[in-house]
Protein backbone atom coordinates (compact mmCIF):
# COMPACT_ATOMS: atom_id res chain seq x y z
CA UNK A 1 -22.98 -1.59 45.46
CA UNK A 2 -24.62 -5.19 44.75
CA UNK A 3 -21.91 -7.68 45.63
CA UNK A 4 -24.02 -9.98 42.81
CA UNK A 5 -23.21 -7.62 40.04
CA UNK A 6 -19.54 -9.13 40.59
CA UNK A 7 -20.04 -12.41 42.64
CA UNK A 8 -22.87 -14.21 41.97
CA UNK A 9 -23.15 -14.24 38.27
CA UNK A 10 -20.86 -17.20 37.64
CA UNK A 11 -23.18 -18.80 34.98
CA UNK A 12 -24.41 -15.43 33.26
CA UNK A 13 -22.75 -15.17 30.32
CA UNK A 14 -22.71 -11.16 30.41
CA UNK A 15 -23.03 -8.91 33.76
CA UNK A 16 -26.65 -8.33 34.54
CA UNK A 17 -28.54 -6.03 36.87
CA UNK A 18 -31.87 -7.89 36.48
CA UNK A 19 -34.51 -5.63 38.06
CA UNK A 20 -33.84 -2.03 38.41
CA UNK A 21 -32.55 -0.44 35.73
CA UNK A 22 -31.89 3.38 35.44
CA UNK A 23 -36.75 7.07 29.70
CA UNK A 24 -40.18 6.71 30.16
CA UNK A 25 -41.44 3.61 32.81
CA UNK A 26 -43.17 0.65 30.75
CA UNK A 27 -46.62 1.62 30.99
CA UNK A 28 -49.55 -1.56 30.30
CA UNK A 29 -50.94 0.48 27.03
CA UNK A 30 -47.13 0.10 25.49
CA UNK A 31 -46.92 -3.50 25.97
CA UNK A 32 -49.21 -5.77 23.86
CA UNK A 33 -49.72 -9.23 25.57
CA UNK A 34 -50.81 -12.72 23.36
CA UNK A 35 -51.22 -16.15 24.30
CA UNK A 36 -50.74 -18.50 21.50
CA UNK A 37 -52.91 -21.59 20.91
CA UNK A 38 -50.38 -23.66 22.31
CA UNK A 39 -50.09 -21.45 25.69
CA UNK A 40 -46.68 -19.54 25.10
CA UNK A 41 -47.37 -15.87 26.12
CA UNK A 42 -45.97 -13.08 23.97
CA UNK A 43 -45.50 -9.70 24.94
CA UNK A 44 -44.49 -6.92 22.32
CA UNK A 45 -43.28 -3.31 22.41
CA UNK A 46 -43.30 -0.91 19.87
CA UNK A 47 -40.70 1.11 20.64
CA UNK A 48 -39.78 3.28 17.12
CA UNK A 49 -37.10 5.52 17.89
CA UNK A 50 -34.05 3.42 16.51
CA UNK A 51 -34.57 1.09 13.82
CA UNK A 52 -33.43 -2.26 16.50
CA UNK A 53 -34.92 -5.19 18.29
CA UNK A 54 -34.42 -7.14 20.83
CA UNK A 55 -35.63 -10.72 20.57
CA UNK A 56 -35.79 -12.61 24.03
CA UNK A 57 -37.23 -16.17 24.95
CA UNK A 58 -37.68 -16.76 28.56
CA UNK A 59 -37.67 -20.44 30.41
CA UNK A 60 -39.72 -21.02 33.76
CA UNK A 61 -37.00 -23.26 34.71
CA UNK A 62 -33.51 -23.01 36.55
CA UNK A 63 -31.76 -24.12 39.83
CA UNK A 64 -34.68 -24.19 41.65
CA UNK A 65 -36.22 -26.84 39.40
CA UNK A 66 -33.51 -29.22 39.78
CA UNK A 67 -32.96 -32.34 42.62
CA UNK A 68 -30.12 -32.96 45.04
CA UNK A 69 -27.49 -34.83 42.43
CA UNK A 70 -27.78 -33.32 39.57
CA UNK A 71 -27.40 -29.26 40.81
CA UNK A 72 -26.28 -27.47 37.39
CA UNK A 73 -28.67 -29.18 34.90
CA UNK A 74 -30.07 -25.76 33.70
CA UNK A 75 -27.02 -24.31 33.31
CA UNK A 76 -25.47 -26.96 31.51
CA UNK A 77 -28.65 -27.22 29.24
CA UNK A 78 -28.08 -23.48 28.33
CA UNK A 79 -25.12 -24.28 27.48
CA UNK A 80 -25.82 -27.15 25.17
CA UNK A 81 -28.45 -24.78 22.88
CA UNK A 82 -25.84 -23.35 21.33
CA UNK A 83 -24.43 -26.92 20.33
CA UNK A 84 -26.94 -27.04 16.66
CA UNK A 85 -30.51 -28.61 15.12
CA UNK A 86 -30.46 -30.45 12.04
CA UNK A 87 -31.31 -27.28 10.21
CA UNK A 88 -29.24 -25.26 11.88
CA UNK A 89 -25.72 -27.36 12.85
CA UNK A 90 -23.02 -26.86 15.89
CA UNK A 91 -21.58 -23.33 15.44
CA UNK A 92 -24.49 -22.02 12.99
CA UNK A 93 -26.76 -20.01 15.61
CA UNK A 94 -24.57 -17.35 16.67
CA UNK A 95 -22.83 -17.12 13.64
CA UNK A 96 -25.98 -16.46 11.81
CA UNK A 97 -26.74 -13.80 14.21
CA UNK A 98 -23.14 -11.87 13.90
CA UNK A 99 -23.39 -12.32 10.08
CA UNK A 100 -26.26 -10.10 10.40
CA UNK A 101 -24.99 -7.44 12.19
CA UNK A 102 -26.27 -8.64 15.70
CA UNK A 103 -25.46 -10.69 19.04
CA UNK A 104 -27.06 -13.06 21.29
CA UNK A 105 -26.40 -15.15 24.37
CA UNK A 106 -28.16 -16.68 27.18
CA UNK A 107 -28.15 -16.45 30.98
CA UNK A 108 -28.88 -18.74 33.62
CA UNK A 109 -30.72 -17.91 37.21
CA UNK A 110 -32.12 -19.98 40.36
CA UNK A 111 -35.64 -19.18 38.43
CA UNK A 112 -35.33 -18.94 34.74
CA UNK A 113 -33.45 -19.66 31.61
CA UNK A 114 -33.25 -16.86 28.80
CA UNK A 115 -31.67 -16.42 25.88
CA UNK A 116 -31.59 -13.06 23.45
CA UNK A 117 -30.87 -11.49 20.03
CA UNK A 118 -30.08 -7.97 19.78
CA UNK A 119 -30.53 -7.22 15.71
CA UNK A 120 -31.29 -4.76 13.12
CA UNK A 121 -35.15 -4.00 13.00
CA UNK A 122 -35.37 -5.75 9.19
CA UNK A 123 -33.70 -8.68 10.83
CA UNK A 124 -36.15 -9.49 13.37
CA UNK A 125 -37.78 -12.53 11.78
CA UNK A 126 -34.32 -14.10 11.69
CA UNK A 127 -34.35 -14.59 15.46
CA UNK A 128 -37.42 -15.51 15.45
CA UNK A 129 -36.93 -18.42 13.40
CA UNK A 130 -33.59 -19.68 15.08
CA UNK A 131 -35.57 -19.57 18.74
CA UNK A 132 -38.21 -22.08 17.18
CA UNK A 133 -35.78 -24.22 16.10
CA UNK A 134 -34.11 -25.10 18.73
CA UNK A 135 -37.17 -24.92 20.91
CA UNK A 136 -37.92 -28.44 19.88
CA UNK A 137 -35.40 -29.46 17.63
CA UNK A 138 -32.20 -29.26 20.00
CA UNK A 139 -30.04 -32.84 19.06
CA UNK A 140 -27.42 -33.09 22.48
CA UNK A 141 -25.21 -35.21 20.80
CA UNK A 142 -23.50 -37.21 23.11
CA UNK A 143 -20.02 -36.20 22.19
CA UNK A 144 -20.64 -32.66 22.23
CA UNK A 145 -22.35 -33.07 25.76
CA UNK A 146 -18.93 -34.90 27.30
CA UNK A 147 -16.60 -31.62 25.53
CA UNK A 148 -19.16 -29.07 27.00
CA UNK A 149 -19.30 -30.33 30.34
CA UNK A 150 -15.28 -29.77 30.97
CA UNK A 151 -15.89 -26.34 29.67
CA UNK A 152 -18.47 -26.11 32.52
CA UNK A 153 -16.36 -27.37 35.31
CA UNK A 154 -13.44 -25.25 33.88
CA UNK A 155 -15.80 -22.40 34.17
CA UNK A 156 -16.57 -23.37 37.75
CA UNK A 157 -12.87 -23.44 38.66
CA UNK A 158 -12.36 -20.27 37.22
CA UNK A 159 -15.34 -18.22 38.33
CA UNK A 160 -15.87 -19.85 41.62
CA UNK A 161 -13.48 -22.24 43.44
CA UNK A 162 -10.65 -19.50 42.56
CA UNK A 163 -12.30 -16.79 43.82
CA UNK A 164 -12.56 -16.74 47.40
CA UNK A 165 -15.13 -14.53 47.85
CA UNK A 166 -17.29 -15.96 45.46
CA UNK A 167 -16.88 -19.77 47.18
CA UNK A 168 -17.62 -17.83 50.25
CA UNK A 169 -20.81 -16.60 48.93
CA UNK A 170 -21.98 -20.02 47.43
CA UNK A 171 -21.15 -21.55 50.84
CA UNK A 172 -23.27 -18.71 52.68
CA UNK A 173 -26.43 -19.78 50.62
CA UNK A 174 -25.43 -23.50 51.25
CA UNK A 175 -25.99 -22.38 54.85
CA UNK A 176 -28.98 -20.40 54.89
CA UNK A 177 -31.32 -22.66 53.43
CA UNK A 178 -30.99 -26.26 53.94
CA UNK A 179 -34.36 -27.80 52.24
CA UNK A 180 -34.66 -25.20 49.40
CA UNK A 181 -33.22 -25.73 46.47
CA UNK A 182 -31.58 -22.14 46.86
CA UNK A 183 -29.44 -23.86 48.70
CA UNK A 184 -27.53 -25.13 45.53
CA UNK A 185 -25.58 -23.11 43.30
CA UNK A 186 -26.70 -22.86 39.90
CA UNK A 187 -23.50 -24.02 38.43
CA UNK A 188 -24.19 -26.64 39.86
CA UNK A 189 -20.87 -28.93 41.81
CA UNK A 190 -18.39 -30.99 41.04
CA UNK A 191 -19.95 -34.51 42.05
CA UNK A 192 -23.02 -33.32 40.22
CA UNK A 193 -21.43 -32.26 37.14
CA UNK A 194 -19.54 -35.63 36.82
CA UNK A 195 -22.92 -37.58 37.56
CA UNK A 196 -24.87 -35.57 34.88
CA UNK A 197 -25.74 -37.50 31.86
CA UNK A 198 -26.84 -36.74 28.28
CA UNK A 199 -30.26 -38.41 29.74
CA UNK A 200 -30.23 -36.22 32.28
CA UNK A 201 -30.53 -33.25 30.15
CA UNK A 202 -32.85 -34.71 27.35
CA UNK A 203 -35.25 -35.08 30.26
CA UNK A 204 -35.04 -31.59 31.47
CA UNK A 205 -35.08 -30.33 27.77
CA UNK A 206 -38.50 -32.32 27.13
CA UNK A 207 -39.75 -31.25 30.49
CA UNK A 208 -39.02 -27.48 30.62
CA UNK A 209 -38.43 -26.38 27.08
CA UNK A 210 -42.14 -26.28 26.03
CA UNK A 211 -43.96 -23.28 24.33
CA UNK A 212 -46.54 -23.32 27.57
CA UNK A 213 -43.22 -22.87 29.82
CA UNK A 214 -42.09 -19.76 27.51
CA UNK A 215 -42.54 -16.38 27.55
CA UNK A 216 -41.46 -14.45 23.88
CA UNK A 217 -40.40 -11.09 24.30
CA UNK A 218 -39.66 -8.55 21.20
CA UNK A 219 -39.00 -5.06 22.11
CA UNK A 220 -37.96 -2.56 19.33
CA UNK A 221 -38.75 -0.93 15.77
CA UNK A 222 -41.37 -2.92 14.87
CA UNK A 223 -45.11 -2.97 13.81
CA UNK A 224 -47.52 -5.69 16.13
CA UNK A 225 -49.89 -6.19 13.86
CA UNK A 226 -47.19 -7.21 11.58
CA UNK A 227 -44.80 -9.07 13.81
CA UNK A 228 -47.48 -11.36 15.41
CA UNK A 229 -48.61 -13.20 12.52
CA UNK A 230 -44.91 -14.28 12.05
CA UNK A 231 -44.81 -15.37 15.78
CA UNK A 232 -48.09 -17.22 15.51
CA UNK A 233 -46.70 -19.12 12.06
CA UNK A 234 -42.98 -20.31 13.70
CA UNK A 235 -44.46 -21.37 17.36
CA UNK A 236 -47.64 -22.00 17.48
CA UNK A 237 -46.94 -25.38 15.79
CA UNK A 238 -45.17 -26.76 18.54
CA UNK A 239 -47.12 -28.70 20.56
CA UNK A 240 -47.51 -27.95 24.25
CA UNK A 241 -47.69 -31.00 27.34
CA UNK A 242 -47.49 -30.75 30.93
CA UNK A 243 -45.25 -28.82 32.68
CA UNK A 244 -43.84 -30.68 35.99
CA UNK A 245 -45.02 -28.25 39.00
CA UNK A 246 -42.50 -25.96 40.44
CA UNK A 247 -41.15 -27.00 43.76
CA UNK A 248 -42.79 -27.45 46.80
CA UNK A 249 -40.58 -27.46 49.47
CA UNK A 250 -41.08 -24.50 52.21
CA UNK A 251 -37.63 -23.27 54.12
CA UNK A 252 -38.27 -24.15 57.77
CA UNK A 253 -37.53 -20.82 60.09
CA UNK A 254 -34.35 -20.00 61.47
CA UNK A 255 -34.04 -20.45 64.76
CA UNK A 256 -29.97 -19.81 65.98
CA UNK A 257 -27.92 -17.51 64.18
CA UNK A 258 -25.37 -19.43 61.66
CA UNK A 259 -21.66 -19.10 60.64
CA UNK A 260 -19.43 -20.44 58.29
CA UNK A 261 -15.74 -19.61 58.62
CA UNK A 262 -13.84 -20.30 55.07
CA UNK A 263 -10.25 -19.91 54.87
CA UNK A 264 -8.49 -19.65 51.61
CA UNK A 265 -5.71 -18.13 49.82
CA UNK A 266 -6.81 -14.27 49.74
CA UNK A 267 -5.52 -11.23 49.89
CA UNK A 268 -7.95 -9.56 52.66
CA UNK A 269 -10.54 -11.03 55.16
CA UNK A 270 -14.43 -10.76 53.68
CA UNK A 271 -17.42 -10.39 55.62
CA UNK A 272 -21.34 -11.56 54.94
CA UNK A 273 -24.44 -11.56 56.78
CA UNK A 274 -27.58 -12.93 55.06
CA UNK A 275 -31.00 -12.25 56.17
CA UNK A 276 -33.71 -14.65 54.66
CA UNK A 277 -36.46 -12.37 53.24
CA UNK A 278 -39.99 -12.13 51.70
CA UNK A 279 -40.38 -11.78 48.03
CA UNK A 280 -42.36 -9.67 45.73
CA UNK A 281 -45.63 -11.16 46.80
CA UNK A 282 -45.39 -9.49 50.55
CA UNK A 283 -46.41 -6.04 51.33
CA UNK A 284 -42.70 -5.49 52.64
CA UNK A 285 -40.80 -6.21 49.78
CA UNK A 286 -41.10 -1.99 48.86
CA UNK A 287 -39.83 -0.73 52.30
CA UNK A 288 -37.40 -3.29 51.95
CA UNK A 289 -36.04 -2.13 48.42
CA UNK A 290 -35.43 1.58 50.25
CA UNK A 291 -33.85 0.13 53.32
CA UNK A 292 -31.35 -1.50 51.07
CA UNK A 293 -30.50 1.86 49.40
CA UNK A 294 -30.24 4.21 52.44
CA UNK A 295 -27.61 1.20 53.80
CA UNK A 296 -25.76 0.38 50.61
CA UNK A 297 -26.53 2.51 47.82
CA UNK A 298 -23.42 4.67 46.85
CA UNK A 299 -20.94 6.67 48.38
CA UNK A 300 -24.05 8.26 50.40
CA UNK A 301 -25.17 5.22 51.86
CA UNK A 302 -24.93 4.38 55.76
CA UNK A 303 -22.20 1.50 55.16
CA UNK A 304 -20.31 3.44 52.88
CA UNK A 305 -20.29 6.25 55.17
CA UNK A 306 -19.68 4.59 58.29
CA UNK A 307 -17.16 1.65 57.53
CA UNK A 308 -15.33 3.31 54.74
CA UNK A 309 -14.97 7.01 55.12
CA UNK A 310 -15.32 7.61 58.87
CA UNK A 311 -13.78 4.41 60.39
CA UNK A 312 -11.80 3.29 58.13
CA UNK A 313 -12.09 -0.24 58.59
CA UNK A 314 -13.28 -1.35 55.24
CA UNK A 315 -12.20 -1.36 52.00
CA UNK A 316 -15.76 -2.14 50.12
CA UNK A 317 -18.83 -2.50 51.40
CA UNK A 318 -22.71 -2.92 49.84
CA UNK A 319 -25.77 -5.16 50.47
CA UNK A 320 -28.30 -7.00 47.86
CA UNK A 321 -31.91 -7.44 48.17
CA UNK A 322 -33.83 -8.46 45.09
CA UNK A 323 -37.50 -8.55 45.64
CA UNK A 324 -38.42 -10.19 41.68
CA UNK A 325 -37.32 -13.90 43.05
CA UNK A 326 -39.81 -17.33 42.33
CA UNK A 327 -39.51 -17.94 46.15
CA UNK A 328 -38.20 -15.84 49.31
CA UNK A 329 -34.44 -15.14 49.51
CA UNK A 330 -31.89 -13.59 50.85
CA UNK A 331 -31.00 -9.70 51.84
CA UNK A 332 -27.33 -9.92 52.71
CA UNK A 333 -24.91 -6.87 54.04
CA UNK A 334 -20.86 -7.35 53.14
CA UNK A 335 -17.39 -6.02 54.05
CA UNK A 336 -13.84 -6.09 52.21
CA UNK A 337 -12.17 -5.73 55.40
CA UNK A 338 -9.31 -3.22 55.59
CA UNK A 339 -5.63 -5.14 56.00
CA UNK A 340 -5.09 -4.40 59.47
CA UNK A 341 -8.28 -4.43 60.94
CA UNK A 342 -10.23 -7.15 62.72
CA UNK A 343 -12.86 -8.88 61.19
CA UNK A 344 -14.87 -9.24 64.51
CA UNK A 345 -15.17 -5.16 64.41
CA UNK A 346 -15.89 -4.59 60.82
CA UNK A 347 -18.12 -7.67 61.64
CA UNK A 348 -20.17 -5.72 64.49
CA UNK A 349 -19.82 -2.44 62.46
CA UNK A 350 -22.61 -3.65 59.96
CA UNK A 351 -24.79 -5.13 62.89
CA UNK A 352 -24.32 -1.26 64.51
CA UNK A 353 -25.68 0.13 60.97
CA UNK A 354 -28.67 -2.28 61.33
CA UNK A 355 -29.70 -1.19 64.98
CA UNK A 356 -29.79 2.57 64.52
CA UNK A 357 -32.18 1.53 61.69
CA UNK A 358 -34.13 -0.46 64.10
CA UNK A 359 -33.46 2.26 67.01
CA UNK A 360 -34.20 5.90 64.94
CA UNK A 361 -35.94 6.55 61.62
CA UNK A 362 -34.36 7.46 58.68
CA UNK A 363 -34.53 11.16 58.23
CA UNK A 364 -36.83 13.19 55.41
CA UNK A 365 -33.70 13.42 53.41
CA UNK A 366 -32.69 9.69 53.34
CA UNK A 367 -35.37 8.20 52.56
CA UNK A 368 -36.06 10.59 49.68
CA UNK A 369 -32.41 10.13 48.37
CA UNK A 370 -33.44 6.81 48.64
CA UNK A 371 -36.84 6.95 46.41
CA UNK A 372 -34.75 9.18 44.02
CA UNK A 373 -32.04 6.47 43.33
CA UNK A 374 -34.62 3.56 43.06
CA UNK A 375 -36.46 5.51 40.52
CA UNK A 376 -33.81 6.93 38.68
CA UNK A 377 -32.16 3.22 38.17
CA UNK A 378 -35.79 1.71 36.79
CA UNK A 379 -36.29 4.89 34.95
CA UNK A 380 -33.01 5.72 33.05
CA UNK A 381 -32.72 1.46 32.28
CA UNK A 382 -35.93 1.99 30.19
CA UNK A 383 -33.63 3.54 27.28
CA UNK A 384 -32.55 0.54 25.94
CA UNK A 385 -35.24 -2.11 24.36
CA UNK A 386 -32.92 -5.03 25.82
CA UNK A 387 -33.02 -3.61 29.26
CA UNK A 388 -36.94 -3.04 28.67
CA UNK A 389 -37.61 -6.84 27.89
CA UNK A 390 -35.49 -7.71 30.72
CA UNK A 391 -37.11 -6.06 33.06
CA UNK A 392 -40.76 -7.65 31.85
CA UNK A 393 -39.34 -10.93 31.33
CA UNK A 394 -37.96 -11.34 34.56
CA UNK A 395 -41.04 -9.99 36.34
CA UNK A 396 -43.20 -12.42 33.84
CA UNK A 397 -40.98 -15.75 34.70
CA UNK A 398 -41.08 -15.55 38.35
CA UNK A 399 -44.60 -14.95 38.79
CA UNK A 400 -44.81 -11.39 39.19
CA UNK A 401 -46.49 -10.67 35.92
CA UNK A 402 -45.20 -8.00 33.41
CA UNK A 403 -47.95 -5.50 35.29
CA UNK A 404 -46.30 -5.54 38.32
CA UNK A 405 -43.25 -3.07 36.63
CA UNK A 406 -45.04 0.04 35.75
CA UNK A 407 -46.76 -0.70 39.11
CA UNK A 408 -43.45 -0.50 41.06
CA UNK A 409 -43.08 3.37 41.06
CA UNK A 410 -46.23 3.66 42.97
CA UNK A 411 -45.33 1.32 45.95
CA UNK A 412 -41.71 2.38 46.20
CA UNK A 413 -43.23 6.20 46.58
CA UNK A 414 -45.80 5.23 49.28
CA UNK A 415 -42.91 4.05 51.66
CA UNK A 416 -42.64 5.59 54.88
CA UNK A 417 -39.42 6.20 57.12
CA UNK A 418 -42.18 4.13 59.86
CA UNK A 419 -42.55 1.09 57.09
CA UNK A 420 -38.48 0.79 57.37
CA UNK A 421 -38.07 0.70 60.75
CA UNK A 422 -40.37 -1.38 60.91
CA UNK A 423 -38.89 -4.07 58.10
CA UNK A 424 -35.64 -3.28 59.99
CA UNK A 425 -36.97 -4.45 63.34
CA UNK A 426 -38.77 -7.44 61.98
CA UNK A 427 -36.17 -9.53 59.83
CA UNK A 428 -32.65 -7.78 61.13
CA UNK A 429 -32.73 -10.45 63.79
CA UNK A 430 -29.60 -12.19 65.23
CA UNK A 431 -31.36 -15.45 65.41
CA UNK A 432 -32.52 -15.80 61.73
CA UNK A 433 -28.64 -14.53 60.45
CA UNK A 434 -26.62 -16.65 58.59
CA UNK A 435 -22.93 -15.02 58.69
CA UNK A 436 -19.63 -16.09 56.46
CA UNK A 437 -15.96 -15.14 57.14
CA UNK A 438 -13.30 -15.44 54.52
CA UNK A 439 -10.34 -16.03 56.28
CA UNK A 440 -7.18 -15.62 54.12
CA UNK A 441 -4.45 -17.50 54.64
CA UNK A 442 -0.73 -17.60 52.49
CA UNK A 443 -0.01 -19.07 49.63
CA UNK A 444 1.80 -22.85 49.80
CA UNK A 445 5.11 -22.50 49.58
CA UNK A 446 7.04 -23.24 46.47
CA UNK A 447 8.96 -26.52 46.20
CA UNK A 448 12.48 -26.42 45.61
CA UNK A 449 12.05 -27.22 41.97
CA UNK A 450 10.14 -24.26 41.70
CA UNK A 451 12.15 -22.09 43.26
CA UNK A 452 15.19 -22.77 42.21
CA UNK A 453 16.61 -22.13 38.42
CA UNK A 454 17.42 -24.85 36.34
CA UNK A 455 21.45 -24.87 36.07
């Protein structure tokens, strides 16, 4: 279980599982790659077996592209292109969409921005045109900018500072990387939100939202030779400019093992331990992908089996390691702990789970269980044309390149039980852990207005 799929998405707008998704794998003679004149790339699939489409646009920008002060700026940008063009006024985009039959929203990341239309195939020009327009033609109106920015910081409240766990989790990352920009959430905080300006965002609009920072997805019941002439006609009249370079900064190594205790009204005590790991671009990002499913991958799993079933000591338990990131991240383990129990065991329970890694190999049957549930996820995901352009946008935006998905198959099957050990044995290490404990503690006590009925 991915504690992301339920924690970490505080700014996407729908629940996401961005890179492996349970069909037939993309395969490079399916997908038909452009680049317009003005550098946006533009990757079709003809996919003819239900007359939909999925239109997605995809942004090389997000938390990661943002300074110290102003943390949230891509979110709150997202946001605001729903907020109207002069051809197409506040309320008019989505509206559009559901008055033909379809939906859309948007989603915001550490590494991208994307927004979609799901519609019927004879409707596909329609989202076409509506992404052009606001590509360039987006008019932040000041007013509009002040209302939307409460709804942000109501949505922060909601999804994040009253949620324990979640706070705990955007402290954890605060923790682990102290240059990075990982290191601020993507909702961006309080002080920020307050400081952010309409300014602010016009300048991150002109900088980011260029046809050379895009990648243009359709996926669906379409013809290409048809489709792209259409594409070529709305886009390629924007003009492109410079794109500011992505960040520079490089995460110093760990060197001491770090904690955060957080204590907050909860119900049960919550345990994390992040691991900062290498990213698609490193030969161990595969082994690392199976070591994450023989630990935490369903009822089956080592964590699952251990901490829940056998000791007891934990009510849920999973891990997260995503391998498609712009920059190296995090592979963290967690615990619900049991009411009763002590965090310090559950605590050393998941360290225990870690060292027989490191100390035996994972048997024939693991790690083929293993192989079995990566592929079955990527595979059975390829069903649906929005999961399909997901999948290729994501890998497209953070640098991977669309190829590297129907290449994925092949490196998770040439994983040895000896290639997890040794992954195990070389970032499992107590000195480069960053570890957070949710400590609950009671509710304040009600006042004697409040707990007493009015006579």
């Amino acid at each position: 279980m991915s504690l992301s799929r339920w924690i970490r998405t505080p700014l996407l707008v729908l629940p996401l599982v961005l890179f492996l998704w349970p069909g037939t794998p993309v395969q490079a003679s399916t997908v038909r790659e452009s680049i317009l004149a003005n550098g946006m790339k533009v990757l079709l699939v003809e996919v003819p077996k239900a007359p939909v489409v999925t239109v997605q646009i995809w942004y090389r920008v997000g938390s990661r592209n943002e300074v110290m002060g102003r943390a949230g700026l891509s979110h709150m940008l997202e946001h605001m292109m729903f907020k109207g063009t002069e051809r197409y006024p506040k309320g008019t985009f989505s509206r559009t969409i559901r008055k033909n039959g379809g939906n859309d929203n948007a989603f915001t990341s550490q590494d991208y921005t994307a927004y979609f239309e799901n519609l019927a195939a004879d409707r596909v020009e329609l989202g076409l045109e509506l992404e052009a327009d606001r590509l360039r033609g987006l008019l932040l109106d000041e007013k509009e900018f002040q209302l939307e920015r409460e709804v942000v910081k109501e949505e922060r409240r909601l999804r994040t500072e009253d949620d324990p766990q979640a706070f705990l989790v955007e402290s954890l990352f605060a923790q682990a990387f102290l240059m990075h920009p990982y290191h601020w959430p993507v909702i961006g905080w309080f002080p920020d939100l307050n400081a952010m300006t309409r300014e602010d965002l016009k300048r991150h609009y002109d900088s980011y939202y260029v046809p050379n920072n895009a990648t243009l997805l359709v996926v669906g019941d379409f013809k290409a030779d048809a489709l792209l002439p259409t594409i070529t006609r709305l886009f390629e009249p924007i003009p492109n400019k410079p794109v500011p370079p992505p960040p520079a900064v490089t995460e110093p190594e760990q060197r001491g093992e770090r904690r955060i205790i957080v204590k907050r009204e909860a119900q049960v005590p919550f345990v994390m331990a992040g691991y900062r790991m290498p990213n698609y671009t490193h030969e161990d990002s595969c082994p690392l992908t199976i070591l994450e499913s023989i630990l935490s991958n369903g009822k089956s799993s080592r964590l699952y089996r251990s901490l829940v079933y056998e000791q007891k000591i934990a009510l849920a338990v999973g891990g997260e390691y995503s391998l498609l990131q712009a920059d190296p991240e995090l592979f963290y383990l967690y615990a619900v702990v049991k009411p009763g129990q002590k965090v310090e065991r559950v605590e050393h329970a998941l360290y225990r789970e870690l060292a027989r890694l490191q100390a035996t190999l994972p048997t024939a049957q693991e790690l083929q269980r293993a192989k079995n549930q990566v592929e079955a996820s990527y595979i059975f995901g390829q069903d649906s044309n929005f999961r399909q352009a997901m999948l290729l946008g994501q890998a497209e935006t953070v640098g991977a390149g669309w190829r590297h998905v129907e290449q994925f198959l092949e490196r998770i099957q040439r994983v040895t039980a000896e290639d997890v050990q040794r992954v195990a044995r070389r970032y499992f290490v107590e000195e480069a852990r960053t570890v957070g404990i949710l400590i609950p503690t009671p509710p304040p006590p009600k006042s004697a207005a409040q707990g007493s009925p009015q006579s």
